[in-house]
PDB file of N, CA and C in Angstrom:
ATOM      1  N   UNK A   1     -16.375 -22.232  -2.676  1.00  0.00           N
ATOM      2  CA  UNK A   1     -15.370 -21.916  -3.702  1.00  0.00           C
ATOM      3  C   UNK A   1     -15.408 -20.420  -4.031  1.00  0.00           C
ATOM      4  N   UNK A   2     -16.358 -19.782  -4.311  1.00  0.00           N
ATOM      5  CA  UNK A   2     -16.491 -18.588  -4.764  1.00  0.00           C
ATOM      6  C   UNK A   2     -16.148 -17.773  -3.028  1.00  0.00           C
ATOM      7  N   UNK A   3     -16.479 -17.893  -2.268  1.00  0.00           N
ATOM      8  CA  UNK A   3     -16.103 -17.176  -1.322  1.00  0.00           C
ATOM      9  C   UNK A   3     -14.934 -17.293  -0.903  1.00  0.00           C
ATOM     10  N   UNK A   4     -14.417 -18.415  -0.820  1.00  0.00           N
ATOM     11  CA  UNK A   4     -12.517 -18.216  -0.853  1.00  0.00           C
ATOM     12  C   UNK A   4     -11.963 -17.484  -1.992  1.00  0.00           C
ATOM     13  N   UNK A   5     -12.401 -17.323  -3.427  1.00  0.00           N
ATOM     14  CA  UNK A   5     -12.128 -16.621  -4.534  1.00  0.00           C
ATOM     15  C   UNK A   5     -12.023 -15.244  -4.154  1.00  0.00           C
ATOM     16  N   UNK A   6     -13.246 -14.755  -3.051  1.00  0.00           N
ATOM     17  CA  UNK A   6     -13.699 -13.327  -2.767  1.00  0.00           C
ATOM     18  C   UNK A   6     -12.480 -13.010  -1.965  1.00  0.00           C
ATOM     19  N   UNK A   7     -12.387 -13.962  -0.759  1.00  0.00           N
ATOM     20  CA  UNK A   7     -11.196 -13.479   0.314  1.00  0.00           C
ATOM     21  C   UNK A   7      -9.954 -13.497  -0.298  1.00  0.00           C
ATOM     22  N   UNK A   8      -9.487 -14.225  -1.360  1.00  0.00           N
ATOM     23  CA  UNK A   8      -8.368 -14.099  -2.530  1.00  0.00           C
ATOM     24  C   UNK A   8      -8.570 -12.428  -2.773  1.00  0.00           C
ATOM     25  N   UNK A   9      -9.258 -12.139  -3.424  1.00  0.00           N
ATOM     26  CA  UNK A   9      -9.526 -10.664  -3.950  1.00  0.00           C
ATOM     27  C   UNK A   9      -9.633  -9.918  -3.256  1.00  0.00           C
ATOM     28  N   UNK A  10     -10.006 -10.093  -1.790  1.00  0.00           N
ATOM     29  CA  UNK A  10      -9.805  -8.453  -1.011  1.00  0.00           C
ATOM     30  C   UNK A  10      -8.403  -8.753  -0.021  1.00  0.00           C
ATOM     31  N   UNK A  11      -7.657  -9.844   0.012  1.00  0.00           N
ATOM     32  CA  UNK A  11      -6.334  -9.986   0.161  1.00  0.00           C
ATOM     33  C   UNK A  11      -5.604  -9.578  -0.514  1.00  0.00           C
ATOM     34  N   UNK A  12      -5.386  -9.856  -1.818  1.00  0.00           N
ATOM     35  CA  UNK A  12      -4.708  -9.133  -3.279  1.00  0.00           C
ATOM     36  C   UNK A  12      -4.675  -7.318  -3.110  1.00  0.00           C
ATOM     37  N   UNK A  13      -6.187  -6.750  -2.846  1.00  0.00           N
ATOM     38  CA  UNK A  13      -6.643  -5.487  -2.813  1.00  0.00           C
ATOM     39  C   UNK A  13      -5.552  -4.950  -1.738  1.00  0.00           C
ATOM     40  N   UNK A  14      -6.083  -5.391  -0.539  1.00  0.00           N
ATOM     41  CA  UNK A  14      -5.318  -5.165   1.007  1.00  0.00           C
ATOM     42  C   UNK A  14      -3.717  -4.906   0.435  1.00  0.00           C
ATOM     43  N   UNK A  15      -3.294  -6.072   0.006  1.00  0.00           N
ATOM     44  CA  UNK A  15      -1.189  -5.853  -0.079  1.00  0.00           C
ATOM     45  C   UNK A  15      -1.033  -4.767  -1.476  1.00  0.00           C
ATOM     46  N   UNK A  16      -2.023  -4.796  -2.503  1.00  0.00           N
ATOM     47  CA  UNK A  16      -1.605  -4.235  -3.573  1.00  0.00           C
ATOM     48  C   UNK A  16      -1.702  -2.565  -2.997  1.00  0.00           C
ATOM     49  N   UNK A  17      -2.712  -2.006  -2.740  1.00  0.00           N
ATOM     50  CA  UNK A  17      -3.155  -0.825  -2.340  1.00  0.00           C
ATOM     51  C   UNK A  17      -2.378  -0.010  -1.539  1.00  0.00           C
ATOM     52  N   UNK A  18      -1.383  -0.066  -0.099  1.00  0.00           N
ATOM     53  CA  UNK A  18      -0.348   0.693  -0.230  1.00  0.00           C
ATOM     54  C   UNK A  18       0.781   0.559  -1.035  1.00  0.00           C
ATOM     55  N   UNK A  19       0.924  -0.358  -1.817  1.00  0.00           N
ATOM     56  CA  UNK A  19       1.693  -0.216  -2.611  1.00  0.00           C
ATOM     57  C   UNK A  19       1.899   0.593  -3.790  1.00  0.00           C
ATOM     58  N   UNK A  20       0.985   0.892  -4.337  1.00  0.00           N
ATOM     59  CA  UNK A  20       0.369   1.641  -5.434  1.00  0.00           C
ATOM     60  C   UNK A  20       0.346   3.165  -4.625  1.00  0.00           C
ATOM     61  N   UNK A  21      -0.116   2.502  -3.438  1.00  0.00           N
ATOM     62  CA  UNK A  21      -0.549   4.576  -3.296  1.00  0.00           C
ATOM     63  C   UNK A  21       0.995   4.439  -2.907  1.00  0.00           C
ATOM     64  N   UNK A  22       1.695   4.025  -2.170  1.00  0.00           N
ATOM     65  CA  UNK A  22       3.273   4.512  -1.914  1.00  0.00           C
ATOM     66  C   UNK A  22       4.022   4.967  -3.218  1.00  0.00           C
ATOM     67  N   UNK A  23       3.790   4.066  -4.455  1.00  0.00           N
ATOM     68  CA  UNK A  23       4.349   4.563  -5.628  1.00  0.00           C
ATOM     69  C   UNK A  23       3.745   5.929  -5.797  1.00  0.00           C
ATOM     70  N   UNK A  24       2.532   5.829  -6.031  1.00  0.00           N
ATOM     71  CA  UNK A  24       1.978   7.099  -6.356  1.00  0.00           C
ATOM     72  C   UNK A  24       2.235   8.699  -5.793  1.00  0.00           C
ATOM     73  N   UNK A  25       2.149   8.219  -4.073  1.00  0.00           N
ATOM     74  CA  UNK A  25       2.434   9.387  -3.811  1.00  0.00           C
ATOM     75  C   UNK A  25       4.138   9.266  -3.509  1.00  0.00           C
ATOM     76  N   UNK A  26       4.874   8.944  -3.796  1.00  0.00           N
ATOM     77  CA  UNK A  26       6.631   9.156  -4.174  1.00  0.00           C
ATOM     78  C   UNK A  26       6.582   9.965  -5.755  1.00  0.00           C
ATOM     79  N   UNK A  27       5.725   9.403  -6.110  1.00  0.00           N
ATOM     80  CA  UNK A  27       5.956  10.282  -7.993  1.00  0.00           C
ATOM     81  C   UNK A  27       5.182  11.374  -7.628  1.00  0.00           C
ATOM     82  N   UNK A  28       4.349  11.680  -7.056  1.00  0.00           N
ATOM     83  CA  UNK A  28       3.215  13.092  -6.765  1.00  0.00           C
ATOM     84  C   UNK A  28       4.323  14.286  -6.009  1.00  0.00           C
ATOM     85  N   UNK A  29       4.504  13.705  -5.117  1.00  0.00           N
ATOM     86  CA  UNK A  29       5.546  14.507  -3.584  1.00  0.00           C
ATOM     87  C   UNK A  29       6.980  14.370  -3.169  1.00  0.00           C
ATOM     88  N   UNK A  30       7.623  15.175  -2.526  1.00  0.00           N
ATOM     89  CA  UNK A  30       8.663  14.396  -1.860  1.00  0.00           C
ATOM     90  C   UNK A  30       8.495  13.287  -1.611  1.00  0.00           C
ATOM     91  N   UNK A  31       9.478  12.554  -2.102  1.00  0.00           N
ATOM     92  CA  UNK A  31       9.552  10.691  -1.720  1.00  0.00           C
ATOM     93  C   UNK A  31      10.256  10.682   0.119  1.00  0.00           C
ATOM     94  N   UNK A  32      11.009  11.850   0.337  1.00  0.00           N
ATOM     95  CA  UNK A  32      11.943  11.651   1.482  1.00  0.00           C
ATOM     96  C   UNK A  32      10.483  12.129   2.557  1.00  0.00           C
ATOM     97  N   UNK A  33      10.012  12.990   2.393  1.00  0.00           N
ATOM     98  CA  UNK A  33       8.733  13.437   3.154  1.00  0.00           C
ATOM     99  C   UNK A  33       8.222  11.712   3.860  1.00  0.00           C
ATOM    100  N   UNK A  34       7.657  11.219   2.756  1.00  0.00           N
ATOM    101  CA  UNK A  34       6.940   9.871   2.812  1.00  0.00           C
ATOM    102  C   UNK A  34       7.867   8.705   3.351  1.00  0.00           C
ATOM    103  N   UNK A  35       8.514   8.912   3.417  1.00  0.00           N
ATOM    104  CA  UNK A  35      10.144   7.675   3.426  1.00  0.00           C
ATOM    105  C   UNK A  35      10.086   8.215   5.522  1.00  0.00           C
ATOM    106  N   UNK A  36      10.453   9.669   5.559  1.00  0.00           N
ATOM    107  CA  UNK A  36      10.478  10.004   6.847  1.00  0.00           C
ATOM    108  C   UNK A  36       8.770   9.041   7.765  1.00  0.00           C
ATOM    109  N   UNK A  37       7.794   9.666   7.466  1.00  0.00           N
ATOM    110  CA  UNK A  37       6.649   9.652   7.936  1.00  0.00           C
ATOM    111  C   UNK A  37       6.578   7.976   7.734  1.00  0.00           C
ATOM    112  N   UNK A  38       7.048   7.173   7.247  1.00  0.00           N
ATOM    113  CA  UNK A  38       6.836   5.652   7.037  1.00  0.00           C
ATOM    114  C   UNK A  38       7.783   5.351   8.023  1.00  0.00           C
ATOM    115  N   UNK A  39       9.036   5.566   8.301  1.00  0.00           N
ATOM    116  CA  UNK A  39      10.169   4.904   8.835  1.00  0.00           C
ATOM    117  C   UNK A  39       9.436   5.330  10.219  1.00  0.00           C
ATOM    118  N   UNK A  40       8.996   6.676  10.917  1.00  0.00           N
ATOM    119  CA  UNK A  40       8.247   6.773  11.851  1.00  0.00           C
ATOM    120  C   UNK A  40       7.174   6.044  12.558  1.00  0.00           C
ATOM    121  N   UNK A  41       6.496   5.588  11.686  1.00  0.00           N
ATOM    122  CA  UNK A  41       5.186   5.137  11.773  1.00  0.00           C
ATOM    123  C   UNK A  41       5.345   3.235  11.791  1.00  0.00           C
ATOM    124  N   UNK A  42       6.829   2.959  11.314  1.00  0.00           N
ATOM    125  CA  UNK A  42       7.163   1.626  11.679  1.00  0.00           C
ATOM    126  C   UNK A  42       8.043   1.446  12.771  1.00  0.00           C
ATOM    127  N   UNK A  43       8.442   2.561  13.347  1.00  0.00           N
ATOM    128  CA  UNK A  43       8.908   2.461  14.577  1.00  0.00           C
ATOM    129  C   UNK A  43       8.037   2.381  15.654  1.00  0.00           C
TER     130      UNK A  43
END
């Protein structure tokens, strides 16, 4: 139980974490900079 709890929590970590830094660095920097270098990097 507690170890499926753990893999819950570094799953959560994993999806939350570029998300946060994508917000973050769009409010820090050019958002189009980051928008370019993402659309790249999913191609």
């Amino acid at each position: 139980m507690r170890l499926l709890q753990f893999e819950e929590t570094v799953w959560a970590i994993v999806t939350l974490l570029p998300i946060l830094h994508k917000l973050h660095y769009n409010r820090d920097r050019h958002p189009s900079f980051y928008d370019d270098r993402a659309g790249v990097q999913a191609r």
